[in-house]
PDB file of N, CA and C in Angstrom:
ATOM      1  N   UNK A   1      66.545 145.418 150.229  1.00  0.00           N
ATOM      2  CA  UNK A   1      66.400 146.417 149.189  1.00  0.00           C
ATOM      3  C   UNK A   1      66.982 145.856 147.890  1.00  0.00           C
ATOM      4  N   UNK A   2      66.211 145.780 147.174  1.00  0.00           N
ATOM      5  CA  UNK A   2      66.848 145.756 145.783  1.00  0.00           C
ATOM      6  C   UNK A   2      67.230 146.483 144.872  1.00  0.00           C
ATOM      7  N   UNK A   3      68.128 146.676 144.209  1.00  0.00           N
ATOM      8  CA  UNK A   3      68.611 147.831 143.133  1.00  0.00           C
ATOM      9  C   UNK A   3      68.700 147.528 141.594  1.00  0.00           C
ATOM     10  N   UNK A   4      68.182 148.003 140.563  1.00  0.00           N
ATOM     11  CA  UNK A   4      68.831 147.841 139.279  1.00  0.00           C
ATOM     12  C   UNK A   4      69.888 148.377 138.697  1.00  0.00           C
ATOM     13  N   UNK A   5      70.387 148.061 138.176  1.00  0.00           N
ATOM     14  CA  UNK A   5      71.351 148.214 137.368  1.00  0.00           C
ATOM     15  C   UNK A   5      71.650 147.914 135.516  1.00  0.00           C
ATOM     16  N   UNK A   6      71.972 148.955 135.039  1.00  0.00           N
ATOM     17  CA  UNK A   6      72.151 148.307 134.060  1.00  0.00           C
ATOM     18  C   UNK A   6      73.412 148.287 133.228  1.00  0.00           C
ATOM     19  N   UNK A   7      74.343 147.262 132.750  1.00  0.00           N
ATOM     20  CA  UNK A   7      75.406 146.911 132.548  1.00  0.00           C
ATOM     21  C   UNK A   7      75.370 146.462 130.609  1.00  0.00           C
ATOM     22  N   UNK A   8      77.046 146.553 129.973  1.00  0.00           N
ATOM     23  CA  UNK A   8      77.352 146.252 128.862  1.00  0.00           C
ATOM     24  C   UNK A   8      77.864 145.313 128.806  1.00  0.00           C
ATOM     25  N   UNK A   9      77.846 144.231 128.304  1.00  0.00           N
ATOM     26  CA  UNK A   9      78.134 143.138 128.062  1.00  0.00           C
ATOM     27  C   UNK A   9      79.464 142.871 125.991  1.00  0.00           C
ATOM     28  N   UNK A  10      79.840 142.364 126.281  1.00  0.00           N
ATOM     29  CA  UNK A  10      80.001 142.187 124.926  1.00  0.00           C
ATOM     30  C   UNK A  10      79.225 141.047 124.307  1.00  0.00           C
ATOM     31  N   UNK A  11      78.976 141.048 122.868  1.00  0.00           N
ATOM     32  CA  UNK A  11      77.668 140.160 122.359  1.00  0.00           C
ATOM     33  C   UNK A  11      77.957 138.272 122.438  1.00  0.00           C
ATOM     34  N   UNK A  12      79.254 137.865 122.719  1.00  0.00           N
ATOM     35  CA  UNK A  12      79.660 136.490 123.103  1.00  0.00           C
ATOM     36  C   UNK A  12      79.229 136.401 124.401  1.00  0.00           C
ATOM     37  N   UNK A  13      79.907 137.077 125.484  1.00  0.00           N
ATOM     38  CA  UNK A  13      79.722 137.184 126.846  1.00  0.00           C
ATOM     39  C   UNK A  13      78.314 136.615 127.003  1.00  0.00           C
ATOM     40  N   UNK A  14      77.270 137.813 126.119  1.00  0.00           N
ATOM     41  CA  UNK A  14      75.877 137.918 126.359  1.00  0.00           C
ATOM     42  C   UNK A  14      75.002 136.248 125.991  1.00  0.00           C
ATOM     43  N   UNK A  15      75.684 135.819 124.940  1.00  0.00           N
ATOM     44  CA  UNK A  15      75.388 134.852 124.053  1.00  0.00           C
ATOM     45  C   UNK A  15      75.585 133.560 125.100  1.00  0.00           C
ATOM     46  N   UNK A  16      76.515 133.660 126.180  1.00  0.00           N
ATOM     47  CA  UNK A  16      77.280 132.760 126.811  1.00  0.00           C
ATOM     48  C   UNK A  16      76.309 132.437 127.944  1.00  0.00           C
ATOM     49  N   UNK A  17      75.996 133.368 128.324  1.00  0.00           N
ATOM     50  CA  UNK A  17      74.845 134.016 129.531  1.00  0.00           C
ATOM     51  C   UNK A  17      73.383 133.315 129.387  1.00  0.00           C
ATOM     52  N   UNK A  18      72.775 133.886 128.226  1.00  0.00           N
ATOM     53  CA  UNK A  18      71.690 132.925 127.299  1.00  0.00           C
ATOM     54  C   UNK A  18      71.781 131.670 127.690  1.00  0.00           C
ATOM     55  N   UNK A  19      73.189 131.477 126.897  1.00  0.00           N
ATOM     56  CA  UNK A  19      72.641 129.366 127.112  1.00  0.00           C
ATOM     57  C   UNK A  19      72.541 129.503 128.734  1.00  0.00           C
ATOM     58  N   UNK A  20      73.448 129.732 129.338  1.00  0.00           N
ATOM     59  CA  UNK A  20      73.455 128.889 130.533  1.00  0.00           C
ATOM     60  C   UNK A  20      72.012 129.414 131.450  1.00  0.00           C
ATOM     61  N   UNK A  21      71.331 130.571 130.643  1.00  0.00           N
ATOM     62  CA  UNK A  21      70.288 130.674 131.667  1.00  0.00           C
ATOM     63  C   UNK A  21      68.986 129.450 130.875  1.00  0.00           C
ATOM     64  N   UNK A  22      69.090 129.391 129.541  1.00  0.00           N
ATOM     65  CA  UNK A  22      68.594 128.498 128.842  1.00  0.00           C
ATOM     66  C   UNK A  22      68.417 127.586 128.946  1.00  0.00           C
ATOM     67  N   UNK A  23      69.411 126.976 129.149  1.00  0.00           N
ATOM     68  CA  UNK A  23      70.005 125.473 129.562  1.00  0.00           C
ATOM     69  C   UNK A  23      69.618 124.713 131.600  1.00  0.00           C
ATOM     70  N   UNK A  24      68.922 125.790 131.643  1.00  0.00           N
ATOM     71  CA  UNK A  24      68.323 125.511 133.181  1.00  0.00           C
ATOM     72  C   UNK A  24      69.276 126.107 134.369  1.00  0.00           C
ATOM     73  N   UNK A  25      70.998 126.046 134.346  1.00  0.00           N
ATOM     74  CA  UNK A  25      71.449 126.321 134.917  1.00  0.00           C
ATOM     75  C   UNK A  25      71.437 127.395 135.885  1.00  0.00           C
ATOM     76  N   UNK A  26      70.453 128.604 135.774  1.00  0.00           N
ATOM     77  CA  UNK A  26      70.036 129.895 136.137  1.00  0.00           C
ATOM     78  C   UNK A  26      68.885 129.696 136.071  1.00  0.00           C
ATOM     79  N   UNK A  27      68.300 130.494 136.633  1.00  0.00           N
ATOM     80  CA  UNK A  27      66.774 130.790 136.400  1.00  0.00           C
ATOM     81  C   UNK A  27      66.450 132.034 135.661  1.00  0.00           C
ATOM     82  N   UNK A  28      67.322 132.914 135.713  1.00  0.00           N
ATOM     83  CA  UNK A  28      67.516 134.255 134.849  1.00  0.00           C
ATOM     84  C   UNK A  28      69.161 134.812 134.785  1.00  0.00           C
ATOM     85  N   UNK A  29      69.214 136.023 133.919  1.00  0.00           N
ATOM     86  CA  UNK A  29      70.321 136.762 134.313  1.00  0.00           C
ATOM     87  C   UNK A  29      70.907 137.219 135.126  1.00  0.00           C
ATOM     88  N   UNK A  30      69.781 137.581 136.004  1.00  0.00           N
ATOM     89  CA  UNK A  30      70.429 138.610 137.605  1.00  0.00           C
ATOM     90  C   UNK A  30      70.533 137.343 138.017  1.00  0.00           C
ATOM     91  N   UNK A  31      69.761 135.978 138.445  1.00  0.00           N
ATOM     92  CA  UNK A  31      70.635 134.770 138.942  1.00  0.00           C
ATOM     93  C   UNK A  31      72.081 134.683 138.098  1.00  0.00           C
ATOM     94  N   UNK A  32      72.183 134.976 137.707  1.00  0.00           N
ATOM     95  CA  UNK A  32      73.680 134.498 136.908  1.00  0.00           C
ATOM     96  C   UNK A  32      74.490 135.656 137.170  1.00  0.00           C
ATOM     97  N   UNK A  33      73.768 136.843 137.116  1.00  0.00           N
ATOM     98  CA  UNK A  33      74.900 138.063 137.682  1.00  0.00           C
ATOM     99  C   UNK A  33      75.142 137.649 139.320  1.00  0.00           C
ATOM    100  N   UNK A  34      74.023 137.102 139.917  1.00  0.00           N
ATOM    101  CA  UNK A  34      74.267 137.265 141.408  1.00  0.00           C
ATOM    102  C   UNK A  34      75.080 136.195 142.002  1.00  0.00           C
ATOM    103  N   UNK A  35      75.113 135.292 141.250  1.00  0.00           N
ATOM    104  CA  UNK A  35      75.628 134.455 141.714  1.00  0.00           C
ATOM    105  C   UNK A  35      77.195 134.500 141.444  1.00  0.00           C
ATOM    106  N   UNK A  36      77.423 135.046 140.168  1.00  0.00           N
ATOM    107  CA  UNK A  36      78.854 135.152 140.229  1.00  0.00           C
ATOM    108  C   UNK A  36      79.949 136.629 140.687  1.00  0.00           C
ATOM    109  N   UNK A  37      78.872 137.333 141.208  1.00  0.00           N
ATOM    110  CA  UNK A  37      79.399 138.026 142.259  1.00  0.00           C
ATOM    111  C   UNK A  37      79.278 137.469 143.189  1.00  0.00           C
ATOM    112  N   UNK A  38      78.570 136.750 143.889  1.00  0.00           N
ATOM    113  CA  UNK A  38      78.788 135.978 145.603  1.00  0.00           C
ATOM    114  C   UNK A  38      80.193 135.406 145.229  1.00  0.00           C
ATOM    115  N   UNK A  39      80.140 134.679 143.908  1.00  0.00           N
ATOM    116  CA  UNK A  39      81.663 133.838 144.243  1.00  0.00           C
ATOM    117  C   UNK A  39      82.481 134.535 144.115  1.00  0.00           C
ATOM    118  N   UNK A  40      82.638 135.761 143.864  1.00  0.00           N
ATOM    119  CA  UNK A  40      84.155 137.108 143.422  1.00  0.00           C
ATOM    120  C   UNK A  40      84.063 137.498 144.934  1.00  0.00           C
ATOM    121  N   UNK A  41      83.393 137.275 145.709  1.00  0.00           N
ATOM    122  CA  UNK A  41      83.255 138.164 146.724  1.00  0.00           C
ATOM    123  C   UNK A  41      83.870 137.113 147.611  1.00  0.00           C
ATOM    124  N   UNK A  42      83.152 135.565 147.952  1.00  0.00           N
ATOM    125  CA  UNK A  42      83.365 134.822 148.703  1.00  0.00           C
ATOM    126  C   UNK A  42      84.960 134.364 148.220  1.00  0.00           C
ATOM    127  N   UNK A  43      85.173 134.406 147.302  1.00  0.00           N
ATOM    128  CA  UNK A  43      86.894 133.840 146.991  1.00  0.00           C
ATOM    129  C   UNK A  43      87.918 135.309 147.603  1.00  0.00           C
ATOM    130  N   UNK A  44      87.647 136.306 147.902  1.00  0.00           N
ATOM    131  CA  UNK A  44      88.182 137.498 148.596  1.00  0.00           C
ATOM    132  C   UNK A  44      88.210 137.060 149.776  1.00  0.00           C
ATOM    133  N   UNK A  45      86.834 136.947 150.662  1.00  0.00           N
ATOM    134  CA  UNK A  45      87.128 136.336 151.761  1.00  0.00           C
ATOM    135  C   UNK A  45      88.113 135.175 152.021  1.00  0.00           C
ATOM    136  N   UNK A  46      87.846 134.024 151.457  1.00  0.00           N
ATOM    137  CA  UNK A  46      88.504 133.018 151.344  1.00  0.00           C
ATOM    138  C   UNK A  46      89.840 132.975 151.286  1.00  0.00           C
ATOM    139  N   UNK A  47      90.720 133.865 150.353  1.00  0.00           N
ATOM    140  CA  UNK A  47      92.085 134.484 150.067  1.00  0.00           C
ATOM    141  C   UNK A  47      92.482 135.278 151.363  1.00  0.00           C
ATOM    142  N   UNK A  48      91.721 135.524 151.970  1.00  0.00           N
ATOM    143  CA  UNK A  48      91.947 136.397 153.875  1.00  0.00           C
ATOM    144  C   UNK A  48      92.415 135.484 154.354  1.00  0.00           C
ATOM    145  N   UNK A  49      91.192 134.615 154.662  1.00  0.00           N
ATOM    146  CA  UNK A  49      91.208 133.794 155.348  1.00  0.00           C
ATOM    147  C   UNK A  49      93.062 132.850 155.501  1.00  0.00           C
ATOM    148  N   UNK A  50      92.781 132.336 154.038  1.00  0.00           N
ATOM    149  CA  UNK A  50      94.204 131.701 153.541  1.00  0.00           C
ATOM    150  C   UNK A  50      95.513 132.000 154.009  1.00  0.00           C
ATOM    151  N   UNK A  51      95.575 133.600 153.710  1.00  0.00           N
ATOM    152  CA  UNK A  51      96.708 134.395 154.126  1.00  0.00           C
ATOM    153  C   UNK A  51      96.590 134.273 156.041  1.00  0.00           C
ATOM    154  N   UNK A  52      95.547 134.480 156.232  1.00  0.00           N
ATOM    155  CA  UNK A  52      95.817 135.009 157.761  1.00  0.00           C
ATOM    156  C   UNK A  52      96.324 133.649 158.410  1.00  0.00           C
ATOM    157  N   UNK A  53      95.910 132.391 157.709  1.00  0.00           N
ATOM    158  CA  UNK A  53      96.193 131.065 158.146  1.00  0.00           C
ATOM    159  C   UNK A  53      97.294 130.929 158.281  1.00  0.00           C
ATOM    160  N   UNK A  54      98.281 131.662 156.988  1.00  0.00           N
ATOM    161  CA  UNK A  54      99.343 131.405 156.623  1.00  0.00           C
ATOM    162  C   UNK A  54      99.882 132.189 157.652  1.00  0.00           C
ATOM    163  N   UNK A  55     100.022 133.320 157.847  1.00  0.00           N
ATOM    164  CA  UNK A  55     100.513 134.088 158.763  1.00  0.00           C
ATOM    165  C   UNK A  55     100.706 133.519 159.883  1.00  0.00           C
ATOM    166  N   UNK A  56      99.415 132.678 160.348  1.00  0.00           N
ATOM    167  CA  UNK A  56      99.724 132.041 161.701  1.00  0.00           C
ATOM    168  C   UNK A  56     100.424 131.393 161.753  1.00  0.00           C
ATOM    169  N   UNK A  57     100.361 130.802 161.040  1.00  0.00           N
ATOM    170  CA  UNK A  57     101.764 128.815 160.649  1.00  0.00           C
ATOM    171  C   UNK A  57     102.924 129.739 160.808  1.00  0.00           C
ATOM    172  N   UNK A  58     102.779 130.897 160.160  1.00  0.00           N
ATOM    173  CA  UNK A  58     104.939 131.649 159.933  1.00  0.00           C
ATOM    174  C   UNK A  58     104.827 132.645 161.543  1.00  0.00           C
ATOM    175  N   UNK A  59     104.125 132.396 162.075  1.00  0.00           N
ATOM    176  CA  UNK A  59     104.626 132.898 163.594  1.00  0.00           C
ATOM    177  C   UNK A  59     103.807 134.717 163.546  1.00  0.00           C
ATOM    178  N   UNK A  60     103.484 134.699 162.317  1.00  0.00           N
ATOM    179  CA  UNK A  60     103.225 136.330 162.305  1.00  0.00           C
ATOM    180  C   UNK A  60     102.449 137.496 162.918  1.00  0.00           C
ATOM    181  N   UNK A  61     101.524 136.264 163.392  1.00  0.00           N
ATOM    182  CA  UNK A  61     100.128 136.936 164.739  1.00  0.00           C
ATOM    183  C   UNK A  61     100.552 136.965 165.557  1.00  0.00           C
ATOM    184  N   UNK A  62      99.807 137.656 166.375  1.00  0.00           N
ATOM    185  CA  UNK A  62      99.304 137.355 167.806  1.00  0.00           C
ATOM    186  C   UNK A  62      97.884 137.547 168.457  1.00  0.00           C
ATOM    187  N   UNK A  63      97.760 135.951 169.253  1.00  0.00           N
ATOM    188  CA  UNK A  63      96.507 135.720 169.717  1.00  0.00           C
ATOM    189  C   UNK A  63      95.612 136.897 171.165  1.00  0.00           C
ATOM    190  N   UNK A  64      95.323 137.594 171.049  1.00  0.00           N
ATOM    191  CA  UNK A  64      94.747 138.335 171.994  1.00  0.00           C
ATOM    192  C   UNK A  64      93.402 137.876 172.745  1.00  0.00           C
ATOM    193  N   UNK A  65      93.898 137.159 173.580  1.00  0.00           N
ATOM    194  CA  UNK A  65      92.820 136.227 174.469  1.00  0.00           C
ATOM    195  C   UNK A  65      91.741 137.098 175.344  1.00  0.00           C
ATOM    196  N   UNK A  66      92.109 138.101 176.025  1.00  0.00           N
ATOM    197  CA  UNK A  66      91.302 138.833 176.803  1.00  0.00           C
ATOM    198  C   UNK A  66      90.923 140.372 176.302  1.00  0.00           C
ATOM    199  N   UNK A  67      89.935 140.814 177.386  1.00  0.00           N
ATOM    200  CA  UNK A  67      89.453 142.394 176.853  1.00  0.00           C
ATOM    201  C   UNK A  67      90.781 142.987 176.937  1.00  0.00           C
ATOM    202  N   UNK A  68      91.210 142.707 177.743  1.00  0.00           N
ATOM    203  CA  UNK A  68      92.985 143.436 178.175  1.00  0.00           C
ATOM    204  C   UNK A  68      93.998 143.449 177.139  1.00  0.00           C
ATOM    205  N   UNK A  69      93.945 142.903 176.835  1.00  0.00           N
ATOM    206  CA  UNK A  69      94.924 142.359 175.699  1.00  0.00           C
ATOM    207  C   UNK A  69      94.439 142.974 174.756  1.00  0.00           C
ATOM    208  N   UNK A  70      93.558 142.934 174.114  1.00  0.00           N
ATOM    209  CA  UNK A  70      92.656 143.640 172.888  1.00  0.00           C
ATOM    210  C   UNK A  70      92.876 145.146 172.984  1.00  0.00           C
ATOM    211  N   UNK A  71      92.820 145.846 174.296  1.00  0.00           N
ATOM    212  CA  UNK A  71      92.454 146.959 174.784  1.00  0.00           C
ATOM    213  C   UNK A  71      93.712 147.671 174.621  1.00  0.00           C
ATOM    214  N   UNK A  72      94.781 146.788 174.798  1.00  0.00           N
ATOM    215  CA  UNK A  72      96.198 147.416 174.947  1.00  0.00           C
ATOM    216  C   UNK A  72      96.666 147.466 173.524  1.00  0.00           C
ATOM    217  N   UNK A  73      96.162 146.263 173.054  1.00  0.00           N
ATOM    218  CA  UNK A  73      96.900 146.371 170.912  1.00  0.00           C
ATOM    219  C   UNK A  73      96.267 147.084 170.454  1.00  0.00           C
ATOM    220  N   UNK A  74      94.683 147.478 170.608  1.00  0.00           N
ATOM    221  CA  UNK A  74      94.173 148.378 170.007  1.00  0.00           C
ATOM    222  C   UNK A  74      94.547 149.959 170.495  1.00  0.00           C
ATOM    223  N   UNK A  75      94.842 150.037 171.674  1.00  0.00           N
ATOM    224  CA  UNK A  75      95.511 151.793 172.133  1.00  0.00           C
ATOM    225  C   UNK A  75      96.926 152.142 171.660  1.00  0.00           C
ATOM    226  N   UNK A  76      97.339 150.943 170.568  1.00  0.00           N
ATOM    227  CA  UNK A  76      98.606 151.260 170.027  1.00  0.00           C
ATOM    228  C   UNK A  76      98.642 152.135 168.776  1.00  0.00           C
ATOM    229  N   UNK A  77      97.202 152.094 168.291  1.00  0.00           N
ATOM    230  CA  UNK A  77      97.121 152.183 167.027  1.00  0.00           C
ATOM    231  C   UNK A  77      96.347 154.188 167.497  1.00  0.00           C
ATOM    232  N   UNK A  78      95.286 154.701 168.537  1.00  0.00           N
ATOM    233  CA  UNK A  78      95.488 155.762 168.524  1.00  0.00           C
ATOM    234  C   UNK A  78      95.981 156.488 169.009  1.00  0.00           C
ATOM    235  N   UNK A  79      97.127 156.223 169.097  1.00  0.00           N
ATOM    236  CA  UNK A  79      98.201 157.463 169.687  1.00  0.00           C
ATOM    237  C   UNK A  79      98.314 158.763 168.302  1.00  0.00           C
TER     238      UNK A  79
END
């Protein structure tokens, strides 16, 4: 599904946008909007990722190997 949208820009921003769709780098605007939301989005993930890494290195997880295990950390949470 696709959606439109329509957004304000300030007139540099806009100007900035131009070249680089100009300049070949894009093929249009919504390529240039879309693409730099994938990367706002994928650097969120990425920053998870990072942290949860980190967490592991500082001892802070725990690995839940089986359904059992899963079954029991997760019945902690609806009490």
């Amino acid at each position: 599904m696709i959606n439109t949208i329509n957004i304000s820009l300030p007139s540099q921003m806009k100007s900035e946008a131009d070249k680089l769709v100009a300049s070949g780098h894009y093929a249009s605007f919504s390529d240039l909007a879309r693409t730099a939301i994938r990367k706002l989005v994928e650097s969120k993930y990425e920053m998870w990722i990072r942290e949860a890494k980190a967490d592991y290195k500082s001892g802070k997880t725990v690995a839940l190997e089986t359904p059992e295990e899963i079954s029991a950390y997760l019945s902690k949470f609806s009490k």
